[in-house]
PDB file of N, CA and C in Angstrom:
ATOM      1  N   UNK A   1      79.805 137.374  92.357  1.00  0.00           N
ATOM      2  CA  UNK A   1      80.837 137.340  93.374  1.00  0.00           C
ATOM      3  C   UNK A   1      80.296 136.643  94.629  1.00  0.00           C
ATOM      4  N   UNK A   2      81.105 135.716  95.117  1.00  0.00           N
ATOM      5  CA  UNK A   2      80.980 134.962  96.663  1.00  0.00           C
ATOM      6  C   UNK A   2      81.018 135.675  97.597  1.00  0.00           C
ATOM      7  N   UNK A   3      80.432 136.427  98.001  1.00  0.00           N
ATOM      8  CA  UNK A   3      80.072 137.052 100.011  1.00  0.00           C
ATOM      9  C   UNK A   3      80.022 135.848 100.936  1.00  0.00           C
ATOM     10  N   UNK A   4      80.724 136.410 102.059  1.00  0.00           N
ATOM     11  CA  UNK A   4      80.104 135.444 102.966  1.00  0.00           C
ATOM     12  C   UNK A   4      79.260 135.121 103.502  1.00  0.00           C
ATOM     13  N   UNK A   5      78.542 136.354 103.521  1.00  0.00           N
ATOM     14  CA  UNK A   5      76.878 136.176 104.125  1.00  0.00           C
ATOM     15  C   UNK A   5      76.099 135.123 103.015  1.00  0.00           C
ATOM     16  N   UNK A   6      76.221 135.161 101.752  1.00  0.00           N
ATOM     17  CA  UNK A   6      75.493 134.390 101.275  1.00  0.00           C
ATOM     18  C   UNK A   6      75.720 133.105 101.102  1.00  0.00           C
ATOM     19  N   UNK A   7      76.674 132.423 101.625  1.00  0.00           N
ATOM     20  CA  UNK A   7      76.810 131.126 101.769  1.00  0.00           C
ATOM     21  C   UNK A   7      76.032 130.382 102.346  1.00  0.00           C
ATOM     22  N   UNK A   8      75.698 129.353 101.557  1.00  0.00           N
ATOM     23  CA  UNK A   8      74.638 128.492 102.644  1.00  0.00           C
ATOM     24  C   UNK A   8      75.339 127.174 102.714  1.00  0.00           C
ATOM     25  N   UNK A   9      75.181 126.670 104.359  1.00  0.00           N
ATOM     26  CA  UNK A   9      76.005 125.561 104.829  1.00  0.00           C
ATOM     27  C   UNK A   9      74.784 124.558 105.098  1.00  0.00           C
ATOM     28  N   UNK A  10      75.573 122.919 104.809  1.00  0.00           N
ATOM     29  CA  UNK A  10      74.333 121.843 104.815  1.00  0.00           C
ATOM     30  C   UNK A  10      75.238 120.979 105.718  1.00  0.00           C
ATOM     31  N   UNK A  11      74.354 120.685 106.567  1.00  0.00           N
ATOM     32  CA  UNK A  11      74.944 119.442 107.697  1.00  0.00           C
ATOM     33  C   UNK A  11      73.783 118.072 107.516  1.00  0.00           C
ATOM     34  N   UNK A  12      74.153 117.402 106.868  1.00  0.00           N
ATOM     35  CA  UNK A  12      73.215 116.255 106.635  1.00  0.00           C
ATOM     36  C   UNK A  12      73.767 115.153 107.709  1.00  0.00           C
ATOM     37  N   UNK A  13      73.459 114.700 108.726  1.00  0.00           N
ATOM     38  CA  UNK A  13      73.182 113.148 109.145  1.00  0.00           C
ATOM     39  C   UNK A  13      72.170 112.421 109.024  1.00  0.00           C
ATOM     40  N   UNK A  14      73.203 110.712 108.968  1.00  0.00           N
ATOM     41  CA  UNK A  14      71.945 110.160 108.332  1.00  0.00           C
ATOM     42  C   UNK A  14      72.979 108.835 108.994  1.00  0.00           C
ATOM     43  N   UNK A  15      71.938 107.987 109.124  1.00  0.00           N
ATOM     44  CA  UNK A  15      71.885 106.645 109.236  1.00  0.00           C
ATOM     45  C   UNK A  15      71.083 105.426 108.417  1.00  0.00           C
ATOM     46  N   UNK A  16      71.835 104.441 108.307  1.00  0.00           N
ATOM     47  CA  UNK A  16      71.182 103.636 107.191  1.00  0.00           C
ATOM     48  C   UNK A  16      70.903 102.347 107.814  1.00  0.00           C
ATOM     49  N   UNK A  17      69.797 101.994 106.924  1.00  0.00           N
ATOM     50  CA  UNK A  17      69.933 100.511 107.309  1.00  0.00           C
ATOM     51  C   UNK A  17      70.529  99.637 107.493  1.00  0.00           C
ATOM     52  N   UNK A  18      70.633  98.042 108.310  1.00  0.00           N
ATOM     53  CA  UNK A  18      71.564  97.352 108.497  1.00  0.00           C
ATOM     54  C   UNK A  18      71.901  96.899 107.256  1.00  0.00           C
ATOM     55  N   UNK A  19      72.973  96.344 106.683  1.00  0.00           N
ATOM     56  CA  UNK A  19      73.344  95.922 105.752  1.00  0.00           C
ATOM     57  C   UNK A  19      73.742  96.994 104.344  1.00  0.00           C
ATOM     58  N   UNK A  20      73.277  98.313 104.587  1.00  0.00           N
ATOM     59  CA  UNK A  20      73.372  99.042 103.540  1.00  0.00           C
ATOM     60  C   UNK A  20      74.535 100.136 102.993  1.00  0.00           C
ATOM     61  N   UNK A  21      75.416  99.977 104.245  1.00  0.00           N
ATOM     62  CA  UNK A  21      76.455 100.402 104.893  1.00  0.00           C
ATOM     63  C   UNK A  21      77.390 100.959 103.441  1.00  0.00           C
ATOM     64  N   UNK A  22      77.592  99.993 102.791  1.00  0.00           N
ATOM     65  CA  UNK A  22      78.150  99.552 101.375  1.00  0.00           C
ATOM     66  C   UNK A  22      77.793 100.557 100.635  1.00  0.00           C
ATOM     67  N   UNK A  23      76.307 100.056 100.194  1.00  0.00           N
ATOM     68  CA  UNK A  23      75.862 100.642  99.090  1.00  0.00           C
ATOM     69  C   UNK A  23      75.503 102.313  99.483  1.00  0.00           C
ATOM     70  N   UNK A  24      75.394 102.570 100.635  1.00  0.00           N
ATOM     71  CA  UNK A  24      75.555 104.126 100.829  1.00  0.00           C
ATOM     72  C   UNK A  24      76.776 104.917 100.230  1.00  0.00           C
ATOM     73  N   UNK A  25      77.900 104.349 100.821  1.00  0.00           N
ATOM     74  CA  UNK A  25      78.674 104.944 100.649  1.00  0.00           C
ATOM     75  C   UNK A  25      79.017 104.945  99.365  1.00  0.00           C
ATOM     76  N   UNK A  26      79.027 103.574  98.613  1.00  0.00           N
ATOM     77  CA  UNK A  26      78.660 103.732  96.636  1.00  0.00           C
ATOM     78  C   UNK A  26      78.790 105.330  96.837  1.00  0.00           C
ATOM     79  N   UNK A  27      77.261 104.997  96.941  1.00  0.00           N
ATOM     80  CA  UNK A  27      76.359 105.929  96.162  1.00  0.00           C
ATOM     81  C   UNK A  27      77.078 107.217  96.748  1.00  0.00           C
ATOM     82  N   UNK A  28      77.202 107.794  97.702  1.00  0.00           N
ATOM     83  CA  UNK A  28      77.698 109.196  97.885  1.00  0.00           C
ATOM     84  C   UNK A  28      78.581 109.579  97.520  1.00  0.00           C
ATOM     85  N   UNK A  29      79.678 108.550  96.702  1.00  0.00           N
ATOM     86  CA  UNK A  29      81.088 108.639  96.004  1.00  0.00           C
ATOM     87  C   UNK A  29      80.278 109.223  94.948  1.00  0.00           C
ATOM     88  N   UNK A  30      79.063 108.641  94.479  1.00  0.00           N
ATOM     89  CA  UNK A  30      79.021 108.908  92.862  1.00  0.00           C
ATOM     90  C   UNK A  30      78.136 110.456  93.197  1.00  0.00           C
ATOM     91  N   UNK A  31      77.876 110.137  94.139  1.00  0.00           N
ATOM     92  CA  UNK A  31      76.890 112.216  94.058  1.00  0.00           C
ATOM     93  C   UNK A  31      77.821 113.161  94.149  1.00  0.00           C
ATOM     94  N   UNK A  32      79.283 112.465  94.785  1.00  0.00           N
ATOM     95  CA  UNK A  32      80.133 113.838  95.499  1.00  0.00           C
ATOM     96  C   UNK A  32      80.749 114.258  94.071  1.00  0.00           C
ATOM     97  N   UNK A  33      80.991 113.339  92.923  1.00  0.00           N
ATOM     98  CA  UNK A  33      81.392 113.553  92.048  1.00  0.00           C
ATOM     99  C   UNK A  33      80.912 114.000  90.898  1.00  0.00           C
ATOM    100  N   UNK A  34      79.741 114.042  90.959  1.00  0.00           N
ATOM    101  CA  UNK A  34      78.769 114.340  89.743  1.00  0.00           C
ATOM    102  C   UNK A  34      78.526 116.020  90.233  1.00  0.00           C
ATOM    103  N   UNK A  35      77.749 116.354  91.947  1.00  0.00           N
ATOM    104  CA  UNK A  35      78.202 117.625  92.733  1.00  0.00           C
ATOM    105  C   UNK A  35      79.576 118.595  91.554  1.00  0.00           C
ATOM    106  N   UNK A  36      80.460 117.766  92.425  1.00  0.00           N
ATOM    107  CA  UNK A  36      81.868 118.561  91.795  1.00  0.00           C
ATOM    108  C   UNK A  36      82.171 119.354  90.164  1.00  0.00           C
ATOM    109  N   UNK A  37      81.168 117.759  89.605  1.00  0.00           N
ATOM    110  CA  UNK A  37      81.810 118.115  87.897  1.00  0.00           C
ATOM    111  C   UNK A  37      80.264 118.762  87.270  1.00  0.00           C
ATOM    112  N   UNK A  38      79.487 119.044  88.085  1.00  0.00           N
ATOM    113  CA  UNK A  38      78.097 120.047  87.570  1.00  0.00           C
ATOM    114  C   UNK A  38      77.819 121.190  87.994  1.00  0.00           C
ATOM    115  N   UNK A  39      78.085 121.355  89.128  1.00  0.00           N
ATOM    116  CA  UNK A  39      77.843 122.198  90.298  1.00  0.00           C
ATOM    117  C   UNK A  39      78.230 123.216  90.465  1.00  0.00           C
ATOM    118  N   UNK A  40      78.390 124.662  89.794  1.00  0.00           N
ATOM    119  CA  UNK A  40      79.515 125.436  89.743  1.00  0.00           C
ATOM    120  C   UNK A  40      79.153 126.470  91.154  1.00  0.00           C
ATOM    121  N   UNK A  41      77.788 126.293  91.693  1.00  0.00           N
ATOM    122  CA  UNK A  41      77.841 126.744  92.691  1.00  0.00           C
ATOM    123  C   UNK A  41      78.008 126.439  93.887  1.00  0.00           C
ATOM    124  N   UNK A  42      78.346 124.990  93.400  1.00  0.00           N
ATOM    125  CA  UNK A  42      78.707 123.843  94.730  1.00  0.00           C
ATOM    126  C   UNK A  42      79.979 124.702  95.111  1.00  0.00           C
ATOM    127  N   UNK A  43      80.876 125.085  96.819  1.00  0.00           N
ATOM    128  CA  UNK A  43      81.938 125.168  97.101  1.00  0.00           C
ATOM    129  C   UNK A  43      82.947 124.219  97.436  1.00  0.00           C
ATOM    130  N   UNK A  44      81.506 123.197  98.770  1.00  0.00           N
ATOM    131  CA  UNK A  44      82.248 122.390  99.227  1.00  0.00           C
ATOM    132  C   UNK A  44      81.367 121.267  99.235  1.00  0.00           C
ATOM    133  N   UNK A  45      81.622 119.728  99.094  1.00  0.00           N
ATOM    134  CA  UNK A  45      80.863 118.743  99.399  1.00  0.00           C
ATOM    135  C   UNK A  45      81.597 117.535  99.951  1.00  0.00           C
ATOM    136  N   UNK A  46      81.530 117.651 101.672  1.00  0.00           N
ATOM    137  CA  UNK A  46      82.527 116.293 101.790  1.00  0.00           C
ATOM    138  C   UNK A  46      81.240 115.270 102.285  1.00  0.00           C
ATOM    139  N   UNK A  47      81.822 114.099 102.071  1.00  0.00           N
ATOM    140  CA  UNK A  47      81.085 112.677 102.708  1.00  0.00           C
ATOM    141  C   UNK A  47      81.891 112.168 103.901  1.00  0.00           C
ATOM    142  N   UNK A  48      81.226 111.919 105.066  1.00  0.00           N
ATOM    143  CA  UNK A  48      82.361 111.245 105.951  1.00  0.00           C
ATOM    144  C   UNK A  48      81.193 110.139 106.277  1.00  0.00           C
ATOM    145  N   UNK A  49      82.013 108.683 107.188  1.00  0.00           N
ATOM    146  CA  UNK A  49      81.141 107.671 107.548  1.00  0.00           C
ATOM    147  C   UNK A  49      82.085 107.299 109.014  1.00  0.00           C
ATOM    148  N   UNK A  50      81.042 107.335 109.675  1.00  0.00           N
ATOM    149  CA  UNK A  50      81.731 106.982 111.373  1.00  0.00           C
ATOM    150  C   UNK A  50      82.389 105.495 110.866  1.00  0.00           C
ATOM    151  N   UNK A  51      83.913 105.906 111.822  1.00  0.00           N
ATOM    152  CA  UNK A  51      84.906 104.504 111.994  1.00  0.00           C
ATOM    153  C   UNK A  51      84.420 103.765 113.109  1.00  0.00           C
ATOM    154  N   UNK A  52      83.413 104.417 114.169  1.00  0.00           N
ATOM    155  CA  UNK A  52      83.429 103.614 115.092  1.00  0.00           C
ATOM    156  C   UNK A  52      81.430 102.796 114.773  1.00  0.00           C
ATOM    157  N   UNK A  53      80.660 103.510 114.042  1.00  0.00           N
ATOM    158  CA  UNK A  53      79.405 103.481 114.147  1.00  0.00           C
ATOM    159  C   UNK A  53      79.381 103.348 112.079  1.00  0.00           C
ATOM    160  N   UNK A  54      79.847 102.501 111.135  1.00  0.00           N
ATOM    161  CA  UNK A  54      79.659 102.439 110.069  1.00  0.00           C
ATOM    162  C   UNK A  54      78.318 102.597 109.335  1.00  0.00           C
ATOM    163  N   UNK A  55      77.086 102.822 110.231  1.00  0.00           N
ATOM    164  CA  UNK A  55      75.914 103.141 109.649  1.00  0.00           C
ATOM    165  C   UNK A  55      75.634 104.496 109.562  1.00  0.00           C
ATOM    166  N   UNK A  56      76.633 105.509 110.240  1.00  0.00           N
ATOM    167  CA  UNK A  56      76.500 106.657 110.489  1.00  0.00           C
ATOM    168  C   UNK A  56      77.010 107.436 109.188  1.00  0.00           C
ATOM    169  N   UNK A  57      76.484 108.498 108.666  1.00  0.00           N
ATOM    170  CA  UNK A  57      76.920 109.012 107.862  1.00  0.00           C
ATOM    171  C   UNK A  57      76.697 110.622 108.075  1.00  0.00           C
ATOM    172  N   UNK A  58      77.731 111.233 107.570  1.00  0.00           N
ATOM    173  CA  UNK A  58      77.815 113.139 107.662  1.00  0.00           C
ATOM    174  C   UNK A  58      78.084 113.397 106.376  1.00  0.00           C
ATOM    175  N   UNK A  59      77.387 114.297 105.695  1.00  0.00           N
ATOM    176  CA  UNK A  59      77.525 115.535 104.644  1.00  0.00           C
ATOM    177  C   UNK A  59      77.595 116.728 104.615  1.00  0.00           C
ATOM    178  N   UNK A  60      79.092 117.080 104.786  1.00  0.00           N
ATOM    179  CA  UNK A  60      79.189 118.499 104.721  1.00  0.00           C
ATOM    180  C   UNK A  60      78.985 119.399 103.412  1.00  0.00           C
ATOM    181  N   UNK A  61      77.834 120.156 103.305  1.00  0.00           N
ATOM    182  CA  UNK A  61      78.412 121.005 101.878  1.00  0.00           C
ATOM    183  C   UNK A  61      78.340 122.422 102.039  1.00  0.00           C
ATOM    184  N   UNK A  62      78.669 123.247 100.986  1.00  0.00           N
ATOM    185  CA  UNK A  62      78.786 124.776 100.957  1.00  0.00           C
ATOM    186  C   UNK A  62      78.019 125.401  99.962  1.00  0.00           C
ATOM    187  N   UNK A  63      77.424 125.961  99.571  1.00  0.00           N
ATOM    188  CA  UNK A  63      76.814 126.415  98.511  1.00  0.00           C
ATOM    189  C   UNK A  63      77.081 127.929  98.488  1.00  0.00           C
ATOM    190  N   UNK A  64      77.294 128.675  97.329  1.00  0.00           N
ATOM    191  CA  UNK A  64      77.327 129.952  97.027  1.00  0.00           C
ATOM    192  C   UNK A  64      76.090 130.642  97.400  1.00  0.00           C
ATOM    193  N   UNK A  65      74.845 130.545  97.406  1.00  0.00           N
ATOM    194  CA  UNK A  65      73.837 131.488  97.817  1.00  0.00           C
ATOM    195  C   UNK A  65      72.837 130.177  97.660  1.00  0.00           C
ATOM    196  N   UNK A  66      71.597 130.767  97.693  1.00  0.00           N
ATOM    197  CA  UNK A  66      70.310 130.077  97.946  1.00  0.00           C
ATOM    198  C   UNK A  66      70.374 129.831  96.673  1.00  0.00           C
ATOM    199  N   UNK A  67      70.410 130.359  95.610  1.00  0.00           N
ATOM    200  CA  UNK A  67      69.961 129.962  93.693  1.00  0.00           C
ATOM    201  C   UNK A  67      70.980 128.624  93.504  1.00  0.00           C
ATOM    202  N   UNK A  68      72.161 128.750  94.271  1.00  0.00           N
ATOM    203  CA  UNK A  68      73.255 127.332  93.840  1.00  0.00           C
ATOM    204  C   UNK A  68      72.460 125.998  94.965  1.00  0.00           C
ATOM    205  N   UNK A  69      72.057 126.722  96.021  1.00  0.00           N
ATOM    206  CA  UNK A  69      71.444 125.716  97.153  1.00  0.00           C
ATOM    207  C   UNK A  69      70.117 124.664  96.241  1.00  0.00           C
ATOM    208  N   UNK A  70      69.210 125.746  95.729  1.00  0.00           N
ATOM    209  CA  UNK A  70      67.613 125.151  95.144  1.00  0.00           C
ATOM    210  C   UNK A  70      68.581 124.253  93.895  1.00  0.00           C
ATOM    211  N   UNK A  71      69.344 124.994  93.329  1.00  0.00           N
ATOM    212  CA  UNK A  71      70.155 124.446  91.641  1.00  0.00           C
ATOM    213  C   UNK A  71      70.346 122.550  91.848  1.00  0.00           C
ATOM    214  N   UNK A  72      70.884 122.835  93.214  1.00  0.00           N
ATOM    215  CA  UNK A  72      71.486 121.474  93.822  1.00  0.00           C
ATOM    216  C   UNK A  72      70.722 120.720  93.838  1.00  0.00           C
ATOM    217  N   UNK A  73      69.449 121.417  94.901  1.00  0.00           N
ATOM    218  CA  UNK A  73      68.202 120.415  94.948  1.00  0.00           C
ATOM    219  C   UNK A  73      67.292 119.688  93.944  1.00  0.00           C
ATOM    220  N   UNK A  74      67.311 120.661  92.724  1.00  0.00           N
ATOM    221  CA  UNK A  74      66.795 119.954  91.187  1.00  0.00           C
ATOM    222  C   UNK A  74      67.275 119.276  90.148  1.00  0.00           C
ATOM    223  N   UNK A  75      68.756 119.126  90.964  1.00  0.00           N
ATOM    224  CA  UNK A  75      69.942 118.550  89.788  1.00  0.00           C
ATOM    225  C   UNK A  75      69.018 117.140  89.558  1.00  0.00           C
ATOM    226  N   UNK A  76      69.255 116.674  88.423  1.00  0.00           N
ATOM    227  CA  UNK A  76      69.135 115.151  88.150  1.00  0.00           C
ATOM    228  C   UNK A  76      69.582 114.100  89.095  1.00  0.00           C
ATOM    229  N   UNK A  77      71.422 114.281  89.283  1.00  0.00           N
ATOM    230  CA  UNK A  77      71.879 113.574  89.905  1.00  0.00           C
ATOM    231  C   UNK A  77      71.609 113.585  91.592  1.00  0.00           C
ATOM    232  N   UNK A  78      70.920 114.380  91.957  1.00  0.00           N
ATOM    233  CA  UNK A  78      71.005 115.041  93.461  1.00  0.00           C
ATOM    234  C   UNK A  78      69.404 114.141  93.632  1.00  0.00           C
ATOM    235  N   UNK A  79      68.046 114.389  92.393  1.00  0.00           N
ATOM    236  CA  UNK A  79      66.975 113.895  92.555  1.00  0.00           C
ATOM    237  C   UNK A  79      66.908 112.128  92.583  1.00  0.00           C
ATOM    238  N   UNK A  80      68.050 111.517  91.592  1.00  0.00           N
ATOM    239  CA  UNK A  80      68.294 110.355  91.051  1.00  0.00           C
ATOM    240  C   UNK A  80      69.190 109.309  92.461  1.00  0.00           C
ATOM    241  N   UNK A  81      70.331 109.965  92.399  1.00  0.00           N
ATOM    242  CA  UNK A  81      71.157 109.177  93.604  1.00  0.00           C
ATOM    243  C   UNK A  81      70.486 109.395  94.817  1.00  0.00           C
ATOM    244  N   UNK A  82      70.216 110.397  95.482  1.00  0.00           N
ATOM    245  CA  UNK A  82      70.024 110.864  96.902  1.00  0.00           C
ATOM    246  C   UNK A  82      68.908 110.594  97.165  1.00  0.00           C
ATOM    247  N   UNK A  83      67.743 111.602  96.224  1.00  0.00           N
ATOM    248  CA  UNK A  83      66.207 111.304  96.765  1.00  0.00           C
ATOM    249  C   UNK A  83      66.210 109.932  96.593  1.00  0.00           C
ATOM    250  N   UNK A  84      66.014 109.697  95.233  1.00  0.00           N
ATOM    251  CA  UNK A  84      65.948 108.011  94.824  1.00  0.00           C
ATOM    252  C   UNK A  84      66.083 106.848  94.954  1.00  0.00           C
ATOM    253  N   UNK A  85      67.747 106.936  95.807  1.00  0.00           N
ATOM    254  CA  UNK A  85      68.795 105.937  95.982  1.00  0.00           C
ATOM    255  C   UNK A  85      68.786 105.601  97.132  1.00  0.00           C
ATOM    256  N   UNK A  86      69.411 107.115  97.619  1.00  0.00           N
ATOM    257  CA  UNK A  86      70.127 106.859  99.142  1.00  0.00           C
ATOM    258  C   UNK A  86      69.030 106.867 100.444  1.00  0.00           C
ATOM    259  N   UNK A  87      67.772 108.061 100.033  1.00  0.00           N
ATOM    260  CA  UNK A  87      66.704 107.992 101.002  1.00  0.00           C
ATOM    261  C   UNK A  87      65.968 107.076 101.317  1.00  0.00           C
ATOM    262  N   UNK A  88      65.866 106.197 100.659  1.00  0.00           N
ATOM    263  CA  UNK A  88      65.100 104.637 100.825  1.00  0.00           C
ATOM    264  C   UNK A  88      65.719 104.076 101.840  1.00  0.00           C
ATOM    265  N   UNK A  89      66.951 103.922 101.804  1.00  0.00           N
ATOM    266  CA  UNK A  89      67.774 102.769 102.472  1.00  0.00           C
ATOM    267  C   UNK A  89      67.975 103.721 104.205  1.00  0.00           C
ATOM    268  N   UNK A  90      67.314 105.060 104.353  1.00  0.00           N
ATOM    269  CA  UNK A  90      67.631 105.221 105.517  1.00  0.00           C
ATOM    270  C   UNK A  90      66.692 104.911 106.806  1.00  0.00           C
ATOM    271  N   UNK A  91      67.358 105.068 108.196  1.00  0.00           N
ATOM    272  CA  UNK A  91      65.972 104.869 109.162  1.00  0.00           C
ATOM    273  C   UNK A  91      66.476 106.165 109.843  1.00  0.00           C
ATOM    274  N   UNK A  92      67.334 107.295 109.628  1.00  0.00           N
ATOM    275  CA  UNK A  92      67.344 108.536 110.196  1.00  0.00           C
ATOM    276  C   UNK A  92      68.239 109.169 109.610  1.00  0.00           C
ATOM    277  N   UNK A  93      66.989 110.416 109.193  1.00  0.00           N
ATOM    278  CA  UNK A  93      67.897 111.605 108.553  1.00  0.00           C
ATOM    279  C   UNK A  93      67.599 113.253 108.691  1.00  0.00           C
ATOM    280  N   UNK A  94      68.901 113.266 109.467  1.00  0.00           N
ATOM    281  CA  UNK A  94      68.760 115.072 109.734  1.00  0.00           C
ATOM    282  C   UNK A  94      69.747 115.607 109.018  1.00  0.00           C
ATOM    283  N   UNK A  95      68.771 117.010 108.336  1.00  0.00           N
ATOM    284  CA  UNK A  95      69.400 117.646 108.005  1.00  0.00           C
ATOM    285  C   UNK A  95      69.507 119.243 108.329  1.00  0.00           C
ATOM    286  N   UNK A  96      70.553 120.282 108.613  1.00  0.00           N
ATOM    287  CA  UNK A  96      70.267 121.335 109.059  1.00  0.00           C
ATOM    288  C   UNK A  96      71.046 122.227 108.155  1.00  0.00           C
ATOM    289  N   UNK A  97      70.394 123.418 107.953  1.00  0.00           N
ATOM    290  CA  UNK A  97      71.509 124.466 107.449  1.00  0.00           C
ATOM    291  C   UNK A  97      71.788 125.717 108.275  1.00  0.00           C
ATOM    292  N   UNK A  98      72.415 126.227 107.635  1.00  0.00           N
ATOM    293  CA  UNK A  98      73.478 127.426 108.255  1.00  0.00           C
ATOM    294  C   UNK A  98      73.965 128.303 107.377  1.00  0.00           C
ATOM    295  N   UNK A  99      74.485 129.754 108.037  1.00  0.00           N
ATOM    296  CA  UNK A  99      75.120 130.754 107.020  1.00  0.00           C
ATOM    297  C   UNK A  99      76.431 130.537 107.208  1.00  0.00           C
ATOM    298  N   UNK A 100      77.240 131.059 107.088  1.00  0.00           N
ATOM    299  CA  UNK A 100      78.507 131.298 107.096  1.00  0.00           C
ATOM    300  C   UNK A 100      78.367 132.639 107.644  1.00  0.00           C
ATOM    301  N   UNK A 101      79.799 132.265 109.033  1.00  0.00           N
ATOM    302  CA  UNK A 101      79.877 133.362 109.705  1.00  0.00           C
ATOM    303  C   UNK A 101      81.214 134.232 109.074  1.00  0.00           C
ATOM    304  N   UNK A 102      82.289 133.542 108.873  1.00  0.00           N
ATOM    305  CA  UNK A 102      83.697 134.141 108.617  1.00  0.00           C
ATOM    306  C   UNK A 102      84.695 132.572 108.472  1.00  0.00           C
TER     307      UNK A 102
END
């Protein structure tokens, strides 16, 4: 069962290199979707990309507890697209988490 206390929240920003603008966003189409159709402890995973700053990128996600959080982190697709893919092409990336309050 989902509590709220055990939710864990991910705020990823990130910025990419010049020119990579493109192929970021590819790529986070194909994680948000692979997320969705593997992930059963995934809740939430959005991608957004600044309209005014196109190198800018935000990842919101939700995870059911810490075991769906680590699950995420060892997925194939999470090690393959993200570590693999998307972390190369960046020159800044923060990421922070959070619980869920209500």
């Amino acid at each position: 069962m989902i509590t709220p206390e055990n939710v864990i929240c991910v705020a990823a920003e990130w910025v990419v290199q010049p020119g990579q603008e493109e192929a970021v966003r590819r790529l986070l189409l194909q994680a948000a979707v692979a997320v969705r159709e593997h992930e059963p402890g995934n809740l939430v995973y959005l991608a957004h990309q600044s309209p005014d700053e196109p190198s800018r990128f935000f990842v919101y996600e939700q995870y059911a507890d810490d075991a769906a959080l680590q699950a995420h982190r060892e997925s194939a697709h999470y090690q393959q697209v993200v570590v693999g893919q998307i972390v190369p092409l960046l020159t800044e990336r923060k990421v922070t988490f959070y619980r869920l309050l209500a």
